[in-house]
PDB file of N, CA and C in Angstrom:
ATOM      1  N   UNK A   1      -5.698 -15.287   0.032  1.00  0.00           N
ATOM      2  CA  UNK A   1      -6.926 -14.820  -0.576  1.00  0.00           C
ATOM      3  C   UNK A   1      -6.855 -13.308  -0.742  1.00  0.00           C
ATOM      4  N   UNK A   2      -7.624 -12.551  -1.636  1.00  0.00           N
ATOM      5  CA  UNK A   2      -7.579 -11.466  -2.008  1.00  0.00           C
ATOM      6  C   UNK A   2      -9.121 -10.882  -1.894  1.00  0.00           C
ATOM      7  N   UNK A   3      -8.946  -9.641  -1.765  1.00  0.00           N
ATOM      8  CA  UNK A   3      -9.845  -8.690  -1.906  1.00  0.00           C
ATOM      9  C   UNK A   3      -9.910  -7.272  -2.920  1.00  0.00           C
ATOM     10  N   UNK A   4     -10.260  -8.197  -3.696  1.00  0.00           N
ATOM     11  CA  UNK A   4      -9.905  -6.814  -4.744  1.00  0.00           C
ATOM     12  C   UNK A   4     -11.426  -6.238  -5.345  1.00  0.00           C
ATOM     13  N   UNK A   5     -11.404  -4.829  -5.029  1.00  0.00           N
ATOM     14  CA  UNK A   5     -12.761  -3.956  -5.003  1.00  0.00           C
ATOM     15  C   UNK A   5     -12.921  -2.925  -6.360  1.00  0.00           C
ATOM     16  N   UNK A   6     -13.914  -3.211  -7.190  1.00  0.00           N
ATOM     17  CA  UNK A   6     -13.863  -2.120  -8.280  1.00  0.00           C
ATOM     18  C   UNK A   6     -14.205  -0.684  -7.764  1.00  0.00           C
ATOM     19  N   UNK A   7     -13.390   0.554  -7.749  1.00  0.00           N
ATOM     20  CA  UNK A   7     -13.484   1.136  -7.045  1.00  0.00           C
ATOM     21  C   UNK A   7     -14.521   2.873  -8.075  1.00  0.00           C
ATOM     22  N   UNK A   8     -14.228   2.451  -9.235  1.00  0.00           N
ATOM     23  CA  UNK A   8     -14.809   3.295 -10.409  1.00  0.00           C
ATOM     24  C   UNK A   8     -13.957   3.443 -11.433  1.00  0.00           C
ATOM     25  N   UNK A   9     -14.375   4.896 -12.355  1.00  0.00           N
ATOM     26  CA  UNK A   9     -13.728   4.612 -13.294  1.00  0.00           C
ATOM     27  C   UNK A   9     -12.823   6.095 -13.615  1.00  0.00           C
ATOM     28  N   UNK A  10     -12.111   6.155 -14.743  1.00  0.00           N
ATOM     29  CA  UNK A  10     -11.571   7.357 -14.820  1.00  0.00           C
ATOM     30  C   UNK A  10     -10.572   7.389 -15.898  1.00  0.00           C
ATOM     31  N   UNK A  11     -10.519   8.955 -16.684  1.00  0.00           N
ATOM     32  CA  UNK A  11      -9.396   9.055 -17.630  1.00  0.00           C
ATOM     33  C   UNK A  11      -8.588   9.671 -17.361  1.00  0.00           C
ATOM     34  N   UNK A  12      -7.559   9.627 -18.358  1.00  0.00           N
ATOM     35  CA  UNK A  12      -6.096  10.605 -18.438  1.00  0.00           C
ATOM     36  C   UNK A  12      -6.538  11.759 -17.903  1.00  0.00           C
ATOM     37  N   UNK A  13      -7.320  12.494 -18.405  1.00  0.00           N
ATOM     38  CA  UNK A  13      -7.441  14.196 -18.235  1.00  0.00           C
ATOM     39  C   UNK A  13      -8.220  14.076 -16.668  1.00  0.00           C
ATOM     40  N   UNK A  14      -8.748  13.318 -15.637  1.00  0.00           N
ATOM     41  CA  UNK A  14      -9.957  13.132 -14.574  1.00  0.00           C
ATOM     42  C   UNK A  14      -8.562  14.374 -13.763  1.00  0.00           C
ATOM     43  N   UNK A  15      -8.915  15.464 -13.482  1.00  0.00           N
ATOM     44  CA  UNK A  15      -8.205  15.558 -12.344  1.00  0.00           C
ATOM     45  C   UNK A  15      -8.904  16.860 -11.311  1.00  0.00           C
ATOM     46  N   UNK A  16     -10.151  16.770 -11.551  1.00  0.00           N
ATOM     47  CA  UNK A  16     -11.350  16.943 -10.303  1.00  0.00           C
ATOM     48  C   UNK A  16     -10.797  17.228  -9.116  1.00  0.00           C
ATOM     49  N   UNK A  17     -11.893  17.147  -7.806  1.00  0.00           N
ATOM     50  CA  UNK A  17     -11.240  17.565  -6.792  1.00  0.00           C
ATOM     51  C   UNK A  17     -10.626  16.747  -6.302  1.00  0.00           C
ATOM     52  N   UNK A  18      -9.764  16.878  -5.094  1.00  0.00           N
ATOM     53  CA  UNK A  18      -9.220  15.420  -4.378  1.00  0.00           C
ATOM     54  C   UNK A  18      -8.691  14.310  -5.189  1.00  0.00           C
ATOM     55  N   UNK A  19      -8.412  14.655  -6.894  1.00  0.00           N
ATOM     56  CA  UNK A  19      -7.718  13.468  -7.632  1.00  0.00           C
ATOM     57  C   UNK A  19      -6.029  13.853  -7.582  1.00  0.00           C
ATOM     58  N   UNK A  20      -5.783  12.499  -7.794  1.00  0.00           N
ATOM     59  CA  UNK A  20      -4.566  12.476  -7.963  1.00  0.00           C
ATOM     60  C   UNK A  20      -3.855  11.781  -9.425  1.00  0.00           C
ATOM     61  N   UNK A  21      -2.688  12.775  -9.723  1.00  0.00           N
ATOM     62  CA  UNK A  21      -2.726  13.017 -11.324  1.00  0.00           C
ATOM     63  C   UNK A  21      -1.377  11.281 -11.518  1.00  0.00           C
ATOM     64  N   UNK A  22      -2.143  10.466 -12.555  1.00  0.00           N
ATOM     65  CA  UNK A  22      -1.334   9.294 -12.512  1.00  0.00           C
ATOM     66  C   UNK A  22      -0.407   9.546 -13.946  1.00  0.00           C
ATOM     67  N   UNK A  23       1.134   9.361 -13.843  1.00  0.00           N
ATOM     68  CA  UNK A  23       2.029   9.434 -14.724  1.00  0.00           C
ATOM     69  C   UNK A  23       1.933   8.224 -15.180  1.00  0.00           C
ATOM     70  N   UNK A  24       2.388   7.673 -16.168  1.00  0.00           N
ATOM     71  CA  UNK A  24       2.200   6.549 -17.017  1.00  0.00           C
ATOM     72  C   UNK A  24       3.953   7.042 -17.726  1.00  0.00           C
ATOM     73  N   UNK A  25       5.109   6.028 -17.717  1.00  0.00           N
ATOM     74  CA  UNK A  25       6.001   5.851 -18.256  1.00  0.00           C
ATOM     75  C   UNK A  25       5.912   5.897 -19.641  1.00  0.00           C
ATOM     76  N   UNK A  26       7.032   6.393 -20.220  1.00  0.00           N
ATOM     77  CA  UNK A  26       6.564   6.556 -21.890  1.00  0.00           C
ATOM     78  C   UNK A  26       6.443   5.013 -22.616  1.00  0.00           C
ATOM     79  N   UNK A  27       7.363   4.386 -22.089  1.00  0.00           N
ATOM     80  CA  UNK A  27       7.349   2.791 -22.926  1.00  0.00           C
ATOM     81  C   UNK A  27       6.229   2.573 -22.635  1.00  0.00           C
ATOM     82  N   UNK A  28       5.142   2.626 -21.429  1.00  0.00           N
ATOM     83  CA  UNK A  28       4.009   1.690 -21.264  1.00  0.00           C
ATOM     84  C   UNK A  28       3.048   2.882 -21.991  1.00  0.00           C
ATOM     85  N   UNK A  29       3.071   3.858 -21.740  1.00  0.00           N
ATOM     86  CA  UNK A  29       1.871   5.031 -22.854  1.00  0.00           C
ATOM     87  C   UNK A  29       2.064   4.519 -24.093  1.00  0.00           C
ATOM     88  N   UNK A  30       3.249   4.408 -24.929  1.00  0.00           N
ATOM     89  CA  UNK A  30       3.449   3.834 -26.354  1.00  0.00           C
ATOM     90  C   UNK A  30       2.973   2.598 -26.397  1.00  0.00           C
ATOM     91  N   UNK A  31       3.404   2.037 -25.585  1.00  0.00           N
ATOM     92  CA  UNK A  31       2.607   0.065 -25.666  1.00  0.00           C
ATOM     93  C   UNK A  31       1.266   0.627 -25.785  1.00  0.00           C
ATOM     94  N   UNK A  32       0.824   1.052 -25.292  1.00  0.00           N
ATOM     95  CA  UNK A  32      -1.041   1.116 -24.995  1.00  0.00           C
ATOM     96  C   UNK A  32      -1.585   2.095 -26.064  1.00  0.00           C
ATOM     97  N   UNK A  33      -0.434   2.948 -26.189  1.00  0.00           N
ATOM     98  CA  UNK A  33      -1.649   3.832 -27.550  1.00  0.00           C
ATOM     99  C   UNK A  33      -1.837   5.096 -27.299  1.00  0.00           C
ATOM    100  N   UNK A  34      -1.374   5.436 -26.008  1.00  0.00           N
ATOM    101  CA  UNK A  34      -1.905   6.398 -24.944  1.00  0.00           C
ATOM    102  C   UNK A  34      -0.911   7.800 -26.095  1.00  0.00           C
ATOM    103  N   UNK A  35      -1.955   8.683 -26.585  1.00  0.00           N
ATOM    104  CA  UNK A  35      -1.761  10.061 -27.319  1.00  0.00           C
ATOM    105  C   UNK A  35      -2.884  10.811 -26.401  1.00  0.00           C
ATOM    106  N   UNK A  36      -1.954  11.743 -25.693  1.00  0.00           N
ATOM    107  CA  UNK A  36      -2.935  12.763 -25.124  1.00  0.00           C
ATOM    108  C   UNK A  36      -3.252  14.000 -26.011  1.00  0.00           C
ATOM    109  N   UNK A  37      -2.771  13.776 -27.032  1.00  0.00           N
ATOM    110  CA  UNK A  37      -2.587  15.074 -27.931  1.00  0.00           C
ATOM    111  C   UNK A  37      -3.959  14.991 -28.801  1.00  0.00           C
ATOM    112  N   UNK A  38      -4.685  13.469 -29.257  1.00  0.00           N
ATOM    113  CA  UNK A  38      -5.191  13.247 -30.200  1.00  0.00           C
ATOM    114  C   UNK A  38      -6.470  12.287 -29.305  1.00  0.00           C
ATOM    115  N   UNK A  39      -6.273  11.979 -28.163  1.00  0.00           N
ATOM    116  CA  UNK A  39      -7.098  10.481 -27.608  1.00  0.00           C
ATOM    117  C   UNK A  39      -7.618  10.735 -25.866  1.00  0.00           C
ATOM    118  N   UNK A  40      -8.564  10.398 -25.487  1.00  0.00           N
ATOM    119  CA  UNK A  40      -8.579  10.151 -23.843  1.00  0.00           C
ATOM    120  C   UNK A  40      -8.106   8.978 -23.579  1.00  0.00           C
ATOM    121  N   UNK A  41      -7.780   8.631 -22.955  1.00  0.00           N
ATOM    122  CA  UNK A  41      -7.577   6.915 -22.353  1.00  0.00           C
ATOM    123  C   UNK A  41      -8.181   6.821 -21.061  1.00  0.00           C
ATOM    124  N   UNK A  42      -8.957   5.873 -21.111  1.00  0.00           N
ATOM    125  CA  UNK A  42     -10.063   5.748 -20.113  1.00  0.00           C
ATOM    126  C   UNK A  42      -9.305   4.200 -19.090  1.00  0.00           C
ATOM    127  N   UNK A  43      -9.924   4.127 -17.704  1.00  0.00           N
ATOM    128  CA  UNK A  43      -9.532   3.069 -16.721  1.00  0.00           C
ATOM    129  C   UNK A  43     -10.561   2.833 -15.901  1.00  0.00           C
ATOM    130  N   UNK A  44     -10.459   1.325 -15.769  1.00  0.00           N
ATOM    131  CA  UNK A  44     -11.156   1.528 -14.652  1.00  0.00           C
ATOM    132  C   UNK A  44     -10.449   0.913 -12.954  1.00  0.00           C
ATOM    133  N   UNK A  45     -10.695   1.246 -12.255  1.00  0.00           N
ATOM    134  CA  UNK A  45      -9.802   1.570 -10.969  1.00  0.00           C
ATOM    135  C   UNK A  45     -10.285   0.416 -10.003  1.00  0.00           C
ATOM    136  N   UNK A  46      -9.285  -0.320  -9.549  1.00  0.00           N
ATOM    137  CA  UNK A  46      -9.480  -1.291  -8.563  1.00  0.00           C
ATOM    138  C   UNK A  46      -8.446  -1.457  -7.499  1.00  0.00           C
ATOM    139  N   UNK A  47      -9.019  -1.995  -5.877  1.00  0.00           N
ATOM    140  CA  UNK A  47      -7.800  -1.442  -4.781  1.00  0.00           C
ATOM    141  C   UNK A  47      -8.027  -3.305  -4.945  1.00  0.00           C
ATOM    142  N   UNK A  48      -6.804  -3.536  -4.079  1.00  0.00           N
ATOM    143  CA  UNK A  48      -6.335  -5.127  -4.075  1.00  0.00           C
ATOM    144  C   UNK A  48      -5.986  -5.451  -2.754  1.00  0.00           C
ATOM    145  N   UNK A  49      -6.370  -5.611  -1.684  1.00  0.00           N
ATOM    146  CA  UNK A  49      -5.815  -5.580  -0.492  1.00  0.00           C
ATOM    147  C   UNK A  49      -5.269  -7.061  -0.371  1.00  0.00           C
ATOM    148  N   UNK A  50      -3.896  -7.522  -0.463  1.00  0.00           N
ATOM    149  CA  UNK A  50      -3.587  -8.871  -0.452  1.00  0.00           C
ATOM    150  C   UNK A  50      -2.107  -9.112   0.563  1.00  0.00           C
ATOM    151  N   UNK A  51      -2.173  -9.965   1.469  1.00  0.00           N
ATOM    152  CA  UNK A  51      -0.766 -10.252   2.412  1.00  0.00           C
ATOM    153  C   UNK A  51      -0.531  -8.860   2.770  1.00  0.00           C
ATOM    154  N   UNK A  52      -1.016  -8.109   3.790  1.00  0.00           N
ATOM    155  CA  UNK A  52      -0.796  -6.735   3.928  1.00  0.00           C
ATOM    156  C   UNK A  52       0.097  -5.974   3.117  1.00  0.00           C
ATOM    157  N   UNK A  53      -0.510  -6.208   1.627  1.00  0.00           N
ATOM    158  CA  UNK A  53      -0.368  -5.208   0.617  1.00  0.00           C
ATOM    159  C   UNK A  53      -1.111  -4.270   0.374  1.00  0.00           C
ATOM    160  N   UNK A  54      -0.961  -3.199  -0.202  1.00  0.00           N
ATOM    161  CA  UNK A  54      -2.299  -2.668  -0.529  1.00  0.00           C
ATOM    162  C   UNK A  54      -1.826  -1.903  -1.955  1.00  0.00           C
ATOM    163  N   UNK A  55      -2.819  -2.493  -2.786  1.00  0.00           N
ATOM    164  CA  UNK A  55      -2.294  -2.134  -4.238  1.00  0.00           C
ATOM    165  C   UNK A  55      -3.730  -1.361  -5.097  1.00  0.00           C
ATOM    166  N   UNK A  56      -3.356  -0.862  -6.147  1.00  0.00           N
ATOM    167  CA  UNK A  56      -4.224   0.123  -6.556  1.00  0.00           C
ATOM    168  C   UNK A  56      -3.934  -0.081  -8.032  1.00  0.00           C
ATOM    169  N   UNK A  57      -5.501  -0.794  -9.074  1.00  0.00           N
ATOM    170  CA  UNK A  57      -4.837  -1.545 -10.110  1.00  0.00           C
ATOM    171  C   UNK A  57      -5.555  -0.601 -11.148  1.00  0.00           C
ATOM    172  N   UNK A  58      -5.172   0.043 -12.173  1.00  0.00           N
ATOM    173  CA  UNK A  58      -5.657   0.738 -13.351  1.00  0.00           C
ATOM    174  C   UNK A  58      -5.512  -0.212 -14.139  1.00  0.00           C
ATOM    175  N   UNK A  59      -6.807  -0.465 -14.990  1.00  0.00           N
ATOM    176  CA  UNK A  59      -6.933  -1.527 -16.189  1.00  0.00           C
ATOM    177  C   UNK A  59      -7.914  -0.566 -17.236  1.00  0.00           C
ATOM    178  N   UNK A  60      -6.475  -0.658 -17.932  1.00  0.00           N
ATOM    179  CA  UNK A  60      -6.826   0.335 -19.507  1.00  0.00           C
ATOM    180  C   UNK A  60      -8.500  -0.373 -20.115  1.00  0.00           C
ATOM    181  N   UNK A  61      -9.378   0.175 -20.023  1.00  0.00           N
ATOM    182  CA  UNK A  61     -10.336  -0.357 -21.022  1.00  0.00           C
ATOM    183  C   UNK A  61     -10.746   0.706 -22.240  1.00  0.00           C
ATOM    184  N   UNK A  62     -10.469   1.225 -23.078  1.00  0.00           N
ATOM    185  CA  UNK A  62     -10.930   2.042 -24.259  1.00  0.00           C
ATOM    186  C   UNK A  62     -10.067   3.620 -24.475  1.00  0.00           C
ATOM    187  N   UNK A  63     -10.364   3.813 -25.373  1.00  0.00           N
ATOM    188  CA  UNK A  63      -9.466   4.763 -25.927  1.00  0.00           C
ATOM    189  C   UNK A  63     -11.015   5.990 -26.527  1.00  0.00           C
ATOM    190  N   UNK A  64     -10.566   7.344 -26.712  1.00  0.00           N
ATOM    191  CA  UNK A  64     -11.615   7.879 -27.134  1.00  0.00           C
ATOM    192  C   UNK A  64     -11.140   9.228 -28.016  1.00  0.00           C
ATOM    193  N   UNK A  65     -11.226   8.978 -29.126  1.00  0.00           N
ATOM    194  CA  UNK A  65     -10.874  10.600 -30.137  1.00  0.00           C
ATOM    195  C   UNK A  65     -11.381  12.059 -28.983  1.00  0.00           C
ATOM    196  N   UNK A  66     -10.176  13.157 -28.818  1.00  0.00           N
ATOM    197  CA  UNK A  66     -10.795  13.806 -27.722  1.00  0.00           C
ATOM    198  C   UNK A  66     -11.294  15.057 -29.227  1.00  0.00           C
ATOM    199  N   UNK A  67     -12.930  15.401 -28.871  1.00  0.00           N
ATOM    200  CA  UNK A  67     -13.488  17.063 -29.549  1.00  0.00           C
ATOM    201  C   UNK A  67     -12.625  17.782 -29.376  1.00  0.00           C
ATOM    202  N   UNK A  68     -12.263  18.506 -30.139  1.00  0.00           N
ATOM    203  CA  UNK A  68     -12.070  19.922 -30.351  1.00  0.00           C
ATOM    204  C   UNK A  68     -13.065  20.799 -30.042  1.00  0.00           C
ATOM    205  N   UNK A  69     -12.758  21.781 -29.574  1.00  0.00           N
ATOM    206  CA  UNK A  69     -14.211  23.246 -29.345  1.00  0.00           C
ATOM    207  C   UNK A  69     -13.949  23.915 -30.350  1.00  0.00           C
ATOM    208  N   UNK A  70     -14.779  24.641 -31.161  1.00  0.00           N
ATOM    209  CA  UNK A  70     -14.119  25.818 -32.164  1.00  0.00           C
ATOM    210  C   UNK A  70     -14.338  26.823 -31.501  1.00  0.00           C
ATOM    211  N   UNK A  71     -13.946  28.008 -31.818  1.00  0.00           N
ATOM    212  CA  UNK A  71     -14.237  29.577 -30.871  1.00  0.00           C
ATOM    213  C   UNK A  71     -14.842  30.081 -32.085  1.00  0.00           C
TER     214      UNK A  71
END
């Protein structure tokens, strides 16, 4: 049996206090869409505690055109 807890949510750029910055492999950023140049990619974050595992699951939900600021 499993215990898996939605823990919140978070994007590419989240790196606030106490975060920790998640790399994403280029094959799986290209599978998904993931352009930091042009897009946010948003997650939402779940821990999995299963057979004294302990796993930590990011599930891509949405993509978001990132603003520009003008000066």
């Amino acid at each position: 049996m499993s215990d898996i807890k939605f823990r919140g949510q978070t994007n590419s750029f989240s790196i606030g206090n106490n975060s920790v910055v998640l790399t994403v492999p280029k094959e799986v950023a290209e599978e998904f869409g993931i352009d930091t140049a042009t897009k946010k990619s948003f997650f939402d974050i779940y821990t999995d505690y299963r057979k004294d595992k302990k796993k930590i699951v990011f599930e891509f939900t949405r993509h978001a055109d990132k603003k520009r600021v003008e000066e």
